[in-house]
N, C-alpha and C. Protein backbone atom coordinates (compact mmCIF):
# COMPACT_ATOMS: atom_id res chain seq x y z
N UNK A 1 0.84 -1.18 0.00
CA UNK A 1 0.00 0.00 0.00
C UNK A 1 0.89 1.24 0.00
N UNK A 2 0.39 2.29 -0.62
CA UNK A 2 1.50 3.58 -0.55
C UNK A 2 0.68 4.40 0.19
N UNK A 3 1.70 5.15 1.15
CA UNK A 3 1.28 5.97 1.76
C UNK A 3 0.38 6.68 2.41
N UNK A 4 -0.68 6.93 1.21
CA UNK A 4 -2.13 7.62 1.48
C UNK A 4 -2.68 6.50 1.55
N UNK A 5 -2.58 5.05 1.71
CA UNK A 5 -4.11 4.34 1.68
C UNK A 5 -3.69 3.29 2.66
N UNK A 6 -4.98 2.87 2.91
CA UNK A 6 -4.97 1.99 4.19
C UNK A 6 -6.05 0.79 3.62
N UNK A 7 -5.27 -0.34 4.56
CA UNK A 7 -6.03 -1.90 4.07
C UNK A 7 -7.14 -1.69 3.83
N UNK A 8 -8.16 -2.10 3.04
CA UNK A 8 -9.72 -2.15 3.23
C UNK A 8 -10.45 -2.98 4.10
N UNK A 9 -11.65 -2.94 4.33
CA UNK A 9 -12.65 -3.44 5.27
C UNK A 9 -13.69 -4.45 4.34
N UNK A 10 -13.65 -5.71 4.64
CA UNK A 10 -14.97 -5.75 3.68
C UNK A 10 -16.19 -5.26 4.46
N UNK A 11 -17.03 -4.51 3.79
CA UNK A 11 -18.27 -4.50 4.42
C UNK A 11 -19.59 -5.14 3.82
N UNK A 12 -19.57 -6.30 2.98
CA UNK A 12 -20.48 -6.87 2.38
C UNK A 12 -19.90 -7.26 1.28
N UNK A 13 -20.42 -8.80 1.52
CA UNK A 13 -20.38 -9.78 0.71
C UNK A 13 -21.43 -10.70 0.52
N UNK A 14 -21.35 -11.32 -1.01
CA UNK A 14 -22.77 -12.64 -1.27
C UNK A 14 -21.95 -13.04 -2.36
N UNK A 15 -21.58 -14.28 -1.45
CA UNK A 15 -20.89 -15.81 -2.24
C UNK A 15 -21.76 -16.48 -3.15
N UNK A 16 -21.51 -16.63 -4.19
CA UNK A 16 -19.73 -16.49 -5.08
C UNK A 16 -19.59 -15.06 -6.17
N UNK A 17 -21.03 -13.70 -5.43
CA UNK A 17 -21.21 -13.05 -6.55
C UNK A 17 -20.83 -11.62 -6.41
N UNK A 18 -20.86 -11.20 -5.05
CA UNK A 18 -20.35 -9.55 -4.61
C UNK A 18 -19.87 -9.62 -3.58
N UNK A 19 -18.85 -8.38 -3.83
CA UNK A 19 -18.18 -8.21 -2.01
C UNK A 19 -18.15 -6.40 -2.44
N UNK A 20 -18.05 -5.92 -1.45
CA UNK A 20 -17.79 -4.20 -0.89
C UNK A 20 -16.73 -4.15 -0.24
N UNK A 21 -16.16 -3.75 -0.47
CA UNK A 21 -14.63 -3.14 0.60
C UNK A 21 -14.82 -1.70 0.44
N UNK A 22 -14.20 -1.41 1.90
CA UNK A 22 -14.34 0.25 2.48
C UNK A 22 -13.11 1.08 1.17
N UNK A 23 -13.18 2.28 1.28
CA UNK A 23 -12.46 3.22 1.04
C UNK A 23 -10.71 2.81 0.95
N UNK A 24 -9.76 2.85 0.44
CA UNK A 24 -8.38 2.36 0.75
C UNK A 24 -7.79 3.81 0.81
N UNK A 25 -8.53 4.86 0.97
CA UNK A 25 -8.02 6.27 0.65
C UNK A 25 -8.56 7.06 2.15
N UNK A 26 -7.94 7.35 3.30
CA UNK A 26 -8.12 7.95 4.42
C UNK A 26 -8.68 9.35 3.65
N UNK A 27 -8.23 10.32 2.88
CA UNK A 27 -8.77 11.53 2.30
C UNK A 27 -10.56 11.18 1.42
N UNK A 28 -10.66 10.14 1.40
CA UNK A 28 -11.69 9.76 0.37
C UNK A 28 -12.85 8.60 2.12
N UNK A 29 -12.89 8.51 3.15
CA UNK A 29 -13.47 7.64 3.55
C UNK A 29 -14.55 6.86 3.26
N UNK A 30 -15.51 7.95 2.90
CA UNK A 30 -16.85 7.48 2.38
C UNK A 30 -16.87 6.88 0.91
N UNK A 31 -15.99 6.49 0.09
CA UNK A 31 -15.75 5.72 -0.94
C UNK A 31 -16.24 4.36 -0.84
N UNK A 32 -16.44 3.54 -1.56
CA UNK A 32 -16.60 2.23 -1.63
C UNK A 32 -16.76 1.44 -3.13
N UNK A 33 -15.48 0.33 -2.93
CA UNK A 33 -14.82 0.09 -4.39
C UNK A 33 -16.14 -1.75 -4.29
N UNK A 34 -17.10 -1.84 -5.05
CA UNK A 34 -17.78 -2.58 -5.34
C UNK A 34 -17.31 -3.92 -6.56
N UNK A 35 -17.55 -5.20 -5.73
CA UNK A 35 -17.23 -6.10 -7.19
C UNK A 35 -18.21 -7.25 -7.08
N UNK A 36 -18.08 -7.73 -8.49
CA UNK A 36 -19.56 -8.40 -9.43
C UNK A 36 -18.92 -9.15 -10.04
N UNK A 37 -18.76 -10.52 -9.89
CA UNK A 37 -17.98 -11.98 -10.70
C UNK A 37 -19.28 -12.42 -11.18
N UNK A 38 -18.75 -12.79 -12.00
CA UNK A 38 -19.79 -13.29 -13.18
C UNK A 38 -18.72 -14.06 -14.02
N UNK A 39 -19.84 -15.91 -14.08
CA UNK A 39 -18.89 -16.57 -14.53
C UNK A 39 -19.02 -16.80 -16.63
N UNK A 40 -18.17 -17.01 -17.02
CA UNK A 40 -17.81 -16.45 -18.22
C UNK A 40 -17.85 -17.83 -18.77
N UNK A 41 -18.21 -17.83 -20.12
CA UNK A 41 -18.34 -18.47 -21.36
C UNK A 41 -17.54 -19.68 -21.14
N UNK A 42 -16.46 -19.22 -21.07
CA UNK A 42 -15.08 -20.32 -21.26
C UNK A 42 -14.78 -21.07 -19.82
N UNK A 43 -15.56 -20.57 -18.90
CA UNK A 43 -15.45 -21.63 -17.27
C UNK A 43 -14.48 -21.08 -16.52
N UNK A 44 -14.23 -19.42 -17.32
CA UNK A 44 -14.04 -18.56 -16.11
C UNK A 44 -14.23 -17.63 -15.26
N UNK A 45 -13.78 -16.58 -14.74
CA UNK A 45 -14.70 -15.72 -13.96
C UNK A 45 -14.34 -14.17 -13.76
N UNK A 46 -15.49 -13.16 -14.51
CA UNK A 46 -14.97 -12.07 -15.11
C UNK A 46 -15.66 -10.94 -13.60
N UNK A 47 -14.49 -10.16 -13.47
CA UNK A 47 -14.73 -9.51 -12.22
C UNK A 47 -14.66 -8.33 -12.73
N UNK A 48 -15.36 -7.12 -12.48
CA UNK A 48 -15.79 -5.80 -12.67
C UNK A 48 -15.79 -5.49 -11.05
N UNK A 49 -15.13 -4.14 -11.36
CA UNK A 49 -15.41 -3.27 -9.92
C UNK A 49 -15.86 -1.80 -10.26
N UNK A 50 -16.40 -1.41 -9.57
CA UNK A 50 -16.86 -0.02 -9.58
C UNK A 50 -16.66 0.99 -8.06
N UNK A 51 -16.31 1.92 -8.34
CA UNK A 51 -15.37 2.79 -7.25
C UNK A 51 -17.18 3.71 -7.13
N UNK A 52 -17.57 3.37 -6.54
CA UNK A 52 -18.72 4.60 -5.81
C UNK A 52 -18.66 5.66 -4.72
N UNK A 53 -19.49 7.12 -4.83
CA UNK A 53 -19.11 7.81 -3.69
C UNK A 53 -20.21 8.14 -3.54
N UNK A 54 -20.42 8.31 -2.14
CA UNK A 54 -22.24 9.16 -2.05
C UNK A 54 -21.51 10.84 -1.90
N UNK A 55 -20.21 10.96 -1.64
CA UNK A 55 -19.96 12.57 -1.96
C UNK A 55 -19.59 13.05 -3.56
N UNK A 56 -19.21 14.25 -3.59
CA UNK A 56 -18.60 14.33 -4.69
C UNK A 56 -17.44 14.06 -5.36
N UNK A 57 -18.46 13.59 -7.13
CA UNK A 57 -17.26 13.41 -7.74
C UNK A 57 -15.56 13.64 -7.76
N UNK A 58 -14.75 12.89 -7.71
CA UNK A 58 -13.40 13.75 -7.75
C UNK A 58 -12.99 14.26 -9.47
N UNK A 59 -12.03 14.99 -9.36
CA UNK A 59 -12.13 15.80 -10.67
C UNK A 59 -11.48 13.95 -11.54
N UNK A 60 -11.07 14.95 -12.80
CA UNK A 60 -10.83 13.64 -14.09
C UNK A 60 -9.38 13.15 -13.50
N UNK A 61 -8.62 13.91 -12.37
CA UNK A 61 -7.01 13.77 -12.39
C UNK A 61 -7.24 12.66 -11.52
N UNK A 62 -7.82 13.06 -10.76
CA UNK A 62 -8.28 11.59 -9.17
C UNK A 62 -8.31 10.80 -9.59
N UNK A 63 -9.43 10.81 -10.56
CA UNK A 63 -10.12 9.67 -10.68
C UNK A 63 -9.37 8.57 -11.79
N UNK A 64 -8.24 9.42 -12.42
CA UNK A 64 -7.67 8.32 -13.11
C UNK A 64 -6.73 8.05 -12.46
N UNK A 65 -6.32 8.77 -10.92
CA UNK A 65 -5.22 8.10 -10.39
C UNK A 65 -6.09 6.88 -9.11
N UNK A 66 -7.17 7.01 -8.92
CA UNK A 66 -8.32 5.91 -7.92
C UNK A 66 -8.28 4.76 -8.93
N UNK A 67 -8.16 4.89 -10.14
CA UNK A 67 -8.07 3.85 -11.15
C UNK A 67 -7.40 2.91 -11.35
N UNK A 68 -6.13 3.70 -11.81
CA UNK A 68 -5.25 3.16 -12.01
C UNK A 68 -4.66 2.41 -10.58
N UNK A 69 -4.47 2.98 -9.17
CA UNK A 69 -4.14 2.15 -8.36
C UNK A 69 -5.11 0.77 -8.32
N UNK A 70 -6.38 1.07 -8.20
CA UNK A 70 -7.12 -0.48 -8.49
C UNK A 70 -6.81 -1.08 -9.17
N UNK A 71 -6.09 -0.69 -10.26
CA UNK A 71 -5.76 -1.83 -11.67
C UNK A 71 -4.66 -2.36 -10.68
N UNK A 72 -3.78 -1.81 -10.19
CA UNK A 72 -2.45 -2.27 -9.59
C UNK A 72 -2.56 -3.10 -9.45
N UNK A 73 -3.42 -2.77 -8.18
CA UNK A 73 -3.88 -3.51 -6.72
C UNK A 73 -4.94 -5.08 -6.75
N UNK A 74 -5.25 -4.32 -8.16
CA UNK A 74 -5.85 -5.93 -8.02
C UNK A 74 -5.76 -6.83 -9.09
N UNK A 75 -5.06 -6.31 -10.35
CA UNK A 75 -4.55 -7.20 -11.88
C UNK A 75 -2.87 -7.13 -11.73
N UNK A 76 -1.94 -6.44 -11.42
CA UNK A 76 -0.84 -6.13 -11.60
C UNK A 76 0.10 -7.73 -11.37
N UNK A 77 -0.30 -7.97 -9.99
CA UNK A 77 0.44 -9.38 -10.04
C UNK A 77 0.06 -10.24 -10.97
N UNK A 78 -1.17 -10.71 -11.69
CA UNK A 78 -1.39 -11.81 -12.16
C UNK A 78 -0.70 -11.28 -13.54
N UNK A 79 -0.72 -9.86 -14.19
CA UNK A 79 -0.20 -9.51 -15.29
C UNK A 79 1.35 -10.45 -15.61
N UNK A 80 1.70 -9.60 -14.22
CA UNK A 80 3.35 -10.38 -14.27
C UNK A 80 3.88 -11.82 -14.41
N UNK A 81 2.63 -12.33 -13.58
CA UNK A 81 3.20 -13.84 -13.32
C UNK A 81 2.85 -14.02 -14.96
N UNK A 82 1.90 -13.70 -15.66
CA UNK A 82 2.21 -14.23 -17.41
C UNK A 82 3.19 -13.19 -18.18
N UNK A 83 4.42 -13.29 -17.30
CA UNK A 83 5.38 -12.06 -17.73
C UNK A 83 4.81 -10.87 -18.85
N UNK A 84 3.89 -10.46 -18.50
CA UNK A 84 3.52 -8.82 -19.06
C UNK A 84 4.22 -7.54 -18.34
């Protein structure tokens, strides 16, 4: 984790199809990064997340840096292990 963010919380889950984890951004608390598996054609399993806020939007700079750390944070290792 860097600096500004802290472990998440789950706060809701329903096996094998959604979970909620809290905010990973102390400046952002009321955030909540949402995910939806849905199993896929080929017998695998396609995960979508969505970053929600009940405050306001952050501008376009945030929000592609709230992004891009989720990509990190949650594709980055598996990228590598198929050396990408």
């Amino acid at each position: 984790m860097l600096a500004d963010e802290v472990d998440p919380r789950v706060l809701a889950a329903e096996k094998p199809s959604q979970a909620v984890w809290s905010s990973l951004w102390p400046s952002r608390p009321r955030d909540q990064i949402h995910f939806a598996l849905t199993a896929s054609r080929d017998g695998g399993t396609l995960l979508r997340f969505t970053l929600l806020t009940p405050d306001e939007a952050p501008d376009q700079s945030k929000t592609g840096h709230l992004r891009r750390r989720l990509n990190q944070l949650l594709f980055a290792d598996l990228r590598f292990s198929y050396g990408s």
